[in-house]
Protein backbone atom coordinates (compact mmCIF):
# COMPACT_ATOMS: atom_id res chain seq x y z
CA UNK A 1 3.51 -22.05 2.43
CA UNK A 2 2.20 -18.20 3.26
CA UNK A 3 0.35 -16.47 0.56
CA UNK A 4 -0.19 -13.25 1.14
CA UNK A 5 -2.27 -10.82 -0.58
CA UNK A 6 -1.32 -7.48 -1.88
CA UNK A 7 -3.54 -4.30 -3.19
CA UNK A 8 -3.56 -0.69 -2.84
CA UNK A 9 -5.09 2.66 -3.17
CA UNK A 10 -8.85 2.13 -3.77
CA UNK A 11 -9.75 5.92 -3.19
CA UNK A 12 -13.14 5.60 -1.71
CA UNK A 13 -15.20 8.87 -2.09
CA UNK A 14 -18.06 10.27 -0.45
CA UNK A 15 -20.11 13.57 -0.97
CA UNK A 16 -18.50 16.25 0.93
CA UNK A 17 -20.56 19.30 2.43
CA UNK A 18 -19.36 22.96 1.07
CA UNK A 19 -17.86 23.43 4.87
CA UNK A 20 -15.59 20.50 4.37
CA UNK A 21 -14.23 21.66 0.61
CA UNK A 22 -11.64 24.36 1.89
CA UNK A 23 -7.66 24.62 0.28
CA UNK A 24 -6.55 21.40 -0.95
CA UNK A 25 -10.01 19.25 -0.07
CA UNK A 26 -11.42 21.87 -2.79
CA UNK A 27 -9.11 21.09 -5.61
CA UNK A 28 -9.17 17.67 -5.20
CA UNK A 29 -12.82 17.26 -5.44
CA UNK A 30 -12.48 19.54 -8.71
CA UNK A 31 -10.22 17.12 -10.17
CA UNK A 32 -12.42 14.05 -8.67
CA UNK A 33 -15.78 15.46 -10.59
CA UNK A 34 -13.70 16.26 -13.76
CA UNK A 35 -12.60 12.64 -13.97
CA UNK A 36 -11.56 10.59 -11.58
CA UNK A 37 -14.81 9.10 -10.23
CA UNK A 38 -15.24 7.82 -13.78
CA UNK A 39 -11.96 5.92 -13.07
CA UNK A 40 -12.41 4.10 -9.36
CA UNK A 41 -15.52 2.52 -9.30
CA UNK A 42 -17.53 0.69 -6.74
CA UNK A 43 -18.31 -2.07 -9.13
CA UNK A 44 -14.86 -2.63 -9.68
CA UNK A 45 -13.69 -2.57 -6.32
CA UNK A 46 -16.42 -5.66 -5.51
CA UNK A 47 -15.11 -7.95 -8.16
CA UNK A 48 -11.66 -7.45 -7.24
CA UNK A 49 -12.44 -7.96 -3.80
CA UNK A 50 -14.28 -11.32 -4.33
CA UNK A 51 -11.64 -12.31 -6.21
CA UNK A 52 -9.39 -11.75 -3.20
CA UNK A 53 -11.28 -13.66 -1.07
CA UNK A 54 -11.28 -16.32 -3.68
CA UNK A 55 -7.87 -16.53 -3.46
CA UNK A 56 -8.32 -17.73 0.08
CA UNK A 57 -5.00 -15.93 1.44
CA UNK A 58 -3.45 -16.08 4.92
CA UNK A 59 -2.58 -12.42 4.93
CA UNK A 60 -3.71 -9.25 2.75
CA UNK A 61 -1.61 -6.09 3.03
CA UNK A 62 -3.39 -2.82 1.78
CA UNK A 63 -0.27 0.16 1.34
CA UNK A 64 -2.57 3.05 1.75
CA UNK A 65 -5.02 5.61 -0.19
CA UNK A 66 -7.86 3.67 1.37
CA UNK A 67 -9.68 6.91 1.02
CA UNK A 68 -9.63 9.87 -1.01
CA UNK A 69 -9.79 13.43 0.78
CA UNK A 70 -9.65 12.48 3.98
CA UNK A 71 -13.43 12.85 4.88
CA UNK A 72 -14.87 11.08 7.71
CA UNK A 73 -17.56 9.19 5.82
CA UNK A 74 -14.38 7.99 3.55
CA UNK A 75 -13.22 6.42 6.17
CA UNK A 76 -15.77 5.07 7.64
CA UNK A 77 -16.35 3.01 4.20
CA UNK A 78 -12.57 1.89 4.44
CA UNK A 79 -13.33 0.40 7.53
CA UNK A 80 -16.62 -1.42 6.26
CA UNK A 81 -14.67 -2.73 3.43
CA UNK A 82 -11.57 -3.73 5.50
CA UNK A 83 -13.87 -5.87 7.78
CA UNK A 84 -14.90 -7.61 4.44
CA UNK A 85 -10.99 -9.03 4.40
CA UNK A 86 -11.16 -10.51 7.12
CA UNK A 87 -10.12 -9.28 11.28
CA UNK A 88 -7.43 -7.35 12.10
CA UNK A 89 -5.18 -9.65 12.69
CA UNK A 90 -5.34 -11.00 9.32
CA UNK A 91 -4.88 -7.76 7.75
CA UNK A 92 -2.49 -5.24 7.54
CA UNK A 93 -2.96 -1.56 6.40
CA UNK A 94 -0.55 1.16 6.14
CA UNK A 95 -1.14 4.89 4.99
CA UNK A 96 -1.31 6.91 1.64
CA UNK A 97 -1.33 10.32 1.17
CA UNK A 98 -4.65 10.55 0.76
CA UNK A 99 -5.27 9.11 4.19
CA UNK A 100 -3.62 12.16 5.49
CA UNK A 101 -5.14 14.79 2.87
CA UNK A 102 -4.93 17.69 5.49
CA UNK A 103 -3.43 18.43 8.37
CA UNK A 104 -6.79 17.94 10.42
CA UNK A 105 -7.60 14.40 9.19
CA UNK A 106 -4.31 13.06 10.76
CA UNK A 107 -6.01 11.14 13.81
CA UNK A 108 -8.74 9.77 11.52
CA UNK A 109 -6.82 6.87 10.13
CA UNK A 110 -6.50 5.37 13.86
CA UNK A 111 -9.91 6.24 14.84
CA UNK A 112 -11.26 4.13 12.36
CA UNK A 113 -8.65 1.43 11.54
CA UNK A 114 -5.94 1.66 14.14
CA UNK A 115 -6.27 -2.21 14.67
CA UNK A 116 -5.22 -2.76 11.15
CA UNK A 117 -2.39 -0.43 12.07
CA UNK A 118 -1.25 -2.28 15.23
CA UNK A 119 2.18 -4.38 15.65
CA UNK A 120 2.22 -7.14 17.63
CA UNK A 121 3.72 -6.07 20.41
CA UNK A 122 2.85 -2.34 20.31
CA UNK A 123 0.96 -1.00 22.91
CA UNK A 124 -0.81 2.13 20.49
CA UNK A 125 -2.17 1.67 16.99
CA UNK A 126 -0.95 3.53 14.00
CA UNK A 127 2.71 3.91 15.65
CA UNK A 128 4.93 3.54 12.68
CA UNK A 129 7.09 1.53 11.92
CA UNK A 130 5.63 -1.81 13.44
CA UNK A 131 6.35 -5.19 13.23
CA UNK A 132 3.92 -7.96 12.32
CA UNK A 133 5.57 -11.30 12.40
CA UNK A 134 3.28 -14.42 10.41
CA UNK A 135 5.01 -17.60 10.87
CA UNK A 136 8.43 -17.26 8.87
CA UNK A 137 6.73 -13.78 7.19
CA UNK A 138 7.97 -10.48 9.11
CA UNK A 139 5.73 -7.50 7.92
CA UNK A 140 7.71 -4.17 8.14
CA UNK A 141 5.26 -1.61 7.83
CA UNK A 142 6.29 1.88 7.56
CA UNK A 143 4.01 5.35 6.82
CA UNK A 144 5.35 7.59 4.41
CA UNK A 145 2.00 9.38 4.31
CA UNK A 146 2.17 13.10 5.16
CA UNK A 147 0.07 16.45 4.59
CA UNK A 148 1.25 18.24 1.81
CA UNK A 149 0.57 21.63 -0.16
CA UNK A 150 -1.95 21.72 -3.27
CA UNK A 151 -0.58 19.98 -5.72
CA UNK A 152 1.62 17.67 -4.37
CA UNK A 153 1.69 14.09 -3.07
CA UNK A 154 5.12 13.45 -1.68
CA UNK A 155 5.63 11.07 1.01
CA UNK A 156 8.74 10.62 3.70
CA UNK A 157 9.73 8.79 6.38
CA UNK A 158 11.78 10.73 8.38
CA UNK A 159 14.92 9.72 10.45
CA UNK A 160 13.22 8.02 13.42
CA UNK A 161 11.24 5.77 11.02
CA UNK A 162 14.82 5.03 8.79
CA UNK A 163 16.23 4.01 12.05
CA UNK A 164 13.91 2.15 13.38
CA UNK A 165 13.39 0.13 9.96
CA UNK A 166 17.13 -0.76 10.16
CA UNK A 167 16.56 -1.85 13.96
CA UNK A 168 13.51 -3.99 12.93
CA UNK A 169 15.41 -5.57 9.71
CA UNK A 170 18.06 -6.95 12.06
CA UNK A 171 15.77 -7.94 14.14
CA UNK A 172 13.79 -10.27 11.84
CA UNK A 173 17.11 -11.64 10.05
CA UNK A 174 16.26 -14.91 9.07
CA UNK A 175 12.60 -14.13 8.63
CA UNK A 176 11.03 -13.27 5.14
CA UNK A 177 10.88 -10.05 5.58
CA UNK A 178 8.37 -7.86 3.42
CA UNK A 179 8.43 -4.25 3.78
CA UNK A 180 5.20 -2.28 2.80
CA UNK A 181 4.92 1.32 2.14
CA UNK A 182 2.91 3.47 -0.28
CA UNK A 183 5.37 5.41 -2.20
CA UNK A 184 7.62 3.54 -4.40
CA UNK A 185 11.57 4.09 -3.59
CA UNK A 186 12.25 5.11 -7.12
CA UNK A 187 10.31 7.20 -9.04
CA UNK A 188 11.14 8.83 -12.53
CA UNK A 189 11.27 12.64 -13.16
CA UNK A 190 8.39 13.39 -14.00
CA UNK A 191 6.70 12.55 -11.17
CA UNK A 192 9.16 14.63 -8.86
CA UNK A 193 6.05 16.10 -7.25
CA UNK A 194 4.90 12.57 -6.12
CA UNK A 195 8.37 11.49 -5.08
CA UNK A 196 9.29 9.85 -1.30
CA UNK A 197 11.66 12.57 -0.70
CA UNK A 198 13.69 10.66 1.59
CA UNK A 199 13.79 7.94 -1.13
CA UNK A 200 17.58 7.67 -0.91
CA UNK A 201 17.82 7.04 2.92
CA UNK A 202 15.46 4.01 2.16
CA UNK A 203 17.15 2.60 -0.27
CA UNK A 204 20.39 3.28 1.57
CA UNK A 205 18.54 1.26 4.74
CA UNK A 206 17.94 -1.73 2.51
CA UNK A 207 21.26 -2.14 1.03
CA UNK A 208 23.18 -1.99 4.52
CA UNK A 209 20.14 -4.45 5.91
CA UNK A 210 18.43 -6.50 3.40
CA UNK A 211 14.97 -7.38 2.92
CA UNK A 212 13.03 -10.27 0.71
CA UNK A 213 10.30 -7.90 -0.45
CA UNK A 214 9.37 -4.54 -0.68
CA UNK A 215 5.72 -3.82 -1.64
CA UNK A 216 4.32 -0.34 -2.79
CA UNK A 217 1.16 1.46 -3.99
CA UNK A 218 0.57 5.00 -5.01
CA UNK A 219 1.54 5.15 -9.04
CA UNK A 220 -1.52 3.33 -9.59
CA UNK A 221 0.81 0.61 -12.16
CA UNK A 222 2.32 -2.99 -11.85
CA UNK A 223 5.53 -2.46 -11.56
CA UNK A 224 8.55 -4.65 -11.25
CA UNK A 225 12.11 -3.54 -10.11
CA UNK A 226 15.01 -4.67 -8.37
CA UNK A 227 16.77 -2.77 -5.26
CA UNK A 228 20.58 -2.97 -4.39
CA UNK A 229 21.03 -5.26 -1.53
CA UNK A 230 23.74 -6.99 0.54
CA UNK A 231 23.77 -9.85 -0.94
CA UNK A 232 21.04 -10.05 -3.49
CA UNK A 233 18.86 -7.59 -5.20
CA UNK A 234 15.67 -6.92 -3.27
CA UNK A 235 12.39 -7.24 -5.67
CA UNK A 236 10.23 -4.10 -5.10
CA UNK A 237 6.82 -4.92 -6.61
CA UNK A 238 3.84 -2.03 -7.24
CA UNK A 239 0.32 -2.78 -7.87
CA UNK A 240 -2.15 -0.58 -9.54
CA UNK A 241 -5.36 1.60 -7.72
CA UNK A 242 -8.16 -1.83 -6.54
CA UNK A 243 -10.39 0.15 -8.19
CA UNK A 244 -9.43 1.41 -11.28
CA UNK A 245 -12.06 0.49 -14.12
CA UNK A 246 -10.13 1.31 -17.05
CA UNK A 247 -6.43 2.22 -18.13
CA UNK A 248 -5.89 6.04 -17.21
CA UNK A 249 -2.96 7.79 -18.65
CA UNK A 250 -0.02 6.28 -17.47
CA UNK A 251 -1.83 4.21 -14.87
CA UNK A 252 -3.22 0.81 -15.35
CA UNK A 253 -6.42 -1.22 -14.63
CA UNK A 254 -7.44 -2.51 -11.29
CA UNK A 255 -5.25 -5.26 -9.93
CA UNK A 256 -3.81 -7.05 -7.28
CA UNK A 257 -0.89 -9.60 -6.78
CA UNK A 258 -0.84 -12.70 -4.35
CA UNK A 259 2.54 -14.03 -3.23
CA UNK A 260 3.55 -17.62 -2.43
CA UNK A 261 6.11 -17.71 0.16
CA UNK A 262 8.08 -20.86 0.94
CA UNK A 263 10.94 -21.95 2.13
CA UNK A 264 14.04 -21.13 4.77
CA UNK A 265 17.11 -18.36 4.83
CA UNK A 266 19.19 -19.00 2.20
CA UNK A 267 16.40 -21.22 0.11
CA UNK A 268 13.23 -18.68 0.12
CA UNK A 269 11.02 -19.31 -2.74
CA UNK A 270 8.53 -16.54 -3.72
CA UNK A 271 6.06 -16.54 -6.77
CA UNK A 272 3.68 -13.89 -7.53
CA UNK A 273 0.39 -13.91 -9.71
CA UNK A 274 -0.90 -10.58 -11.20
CA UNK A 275 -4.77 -10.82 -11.11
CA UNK A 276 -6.06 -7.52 -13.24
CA UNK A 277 -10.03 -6.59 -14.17
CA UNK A 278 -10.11 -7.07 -18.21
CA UNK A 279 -12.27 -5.25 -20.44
CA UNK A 280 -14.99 -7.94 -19.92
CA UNK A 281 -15.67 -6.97 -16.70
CA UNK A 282 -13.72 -10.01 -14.81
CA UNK A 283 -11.01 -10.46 -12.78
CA UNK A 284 -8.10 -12.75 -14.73
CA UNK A 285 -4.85 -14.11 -14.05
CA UNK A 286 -2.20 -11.93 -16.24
CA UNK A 287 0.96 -13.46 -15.42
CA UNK A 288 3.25 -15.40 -13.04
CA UNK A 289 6.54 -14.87 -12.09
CA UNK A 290 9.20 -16.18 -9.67
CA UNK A 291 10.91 -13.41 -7.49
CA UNK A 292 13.03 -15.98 -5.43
């Protein structure tokens, strides 16, 4: 059996200087002091963490907003708290927009994690997509992470990265393949400004190729749906922000999920348990469910 471990967008802050607070950095450290550091907490983070670790799994995949405008003490926290998980090898990171706030922060992310970023047999870190295989566990991971205007937090892959993916999924047939990303390949209307604009092309990828899992972050929710696939539907699971303290508008409570994998082609099994912080202050199973 592999379990892997599965959490997402912890938005670690720091205090920016006035030079670093131009355009979009600006806005989003308005909206951070109006609110949002009362939502993603330190203390929260920890317990979820130790939970984690309590879980004792063989892999943890983190699918991005590790950070949360792109500063360089941000990420020099992500990388303190990635070494917590465990070593590179054990843990697998891919990038939110947040990672990529502006233009200018685009070669942080493999400055200080590009070992968490590295396939096994590529030569550079942070070259997406790249290919992570775990026993009978492929990890696709793509980036959908890009710089975008104020206001907005779409993500896309782009046609090298589609192609690629389909490449790689063809590759790893008979493999459990899990592919990670951090924006989910459906999202409803109203969050059109938050979208993966190539959404369609992904989907369309996965229903010519297959896959066994698809695991996303960014809405900050546990989420549950099922993509079209070749042969069978393709369960596409979201987590909400590691850090969350409370429910916040649409978006729930810190969580995490860990996966059981088991199994051979054509007789995978797959169970996933929901852990979520409560309003006691702990970290508690919520639910189990079979996927395969």
């Amino acid at each position: 059996m592999f379990v892997l471990a599965h959490l997402s967008d912890l938005h670690l802050a720091a205090r920016p200087r006035l030079s670093e607070l131009p355009n979009k950095r600006g806005l989003g450290f308005i909206n951070w002091q109006r609110g949002r550091k009362k939502v993603h907490r330190a203390e929260v983070l920890d317990a979820v963490t130790r939970d984690l670790k309590a879980c004792a799994p063989d892999h943890t995949a983190v699918t991005g907003d590790l950070v949360n405008l792109s500063l360089p003490a941000e990420y020099a926290r992500a990388r303190d708290w990635l070494k917590t998980l465990g070593p590179p090898s054990d843990v697998t990171v891919t990038l939110g927009n947040h990672d990529v706030y502006v233009p200018g922060a685009a070669r942080l992310p493999v400055e200080f994690w590009g070992e968490y970023m590295r396939g096994d047999d590529s030569a550079e870190p942070g070259t997406f997509p790249f290919l992570r295989r775990r026993g009978a566990v492929a990890l696709i991971v793509l980036s959908s992470a890009v710089p975008t205007a104020p206001l907005l937090a779409t993500g896309r892959l782009g046609e090298r990265q589609l192609s690629r993916l389909a490449a790689l999924l063809d590759e790893t047939s008979g493999l459990f393949r899990v592919v990670l990303i951090h924006h989910p390949p459906v999202s409803p209307a109203r969050r059109h400004l938050r979208r993966l604009t190539d959404a369609r092309q992904f989907r369309q990828v996965l229903a010519a190729k297959g896959a066994e899992l698809v695991l996303h972050g960014h809405d900050h929710r546990r989420s549950l749906i099922w993509l079209e696939g070749p042969h069978r539907s393709i369960p596409t699971v979201g987590v909400p922000s590691a850090s969350a303290r409370a429910p916040h508008h649409r978006e729930h409570a810190a969580g995490f999920n860990i996966f059981r994998i088991d199994g051979e082609p054509d007789a995978w099994r797959c169970e996933v348990t929901t852990r979520m912080w409560d309003a006691d202050g702990r970290v508690r199973e919520l639910e189990r469910e079979t996927l395969w």
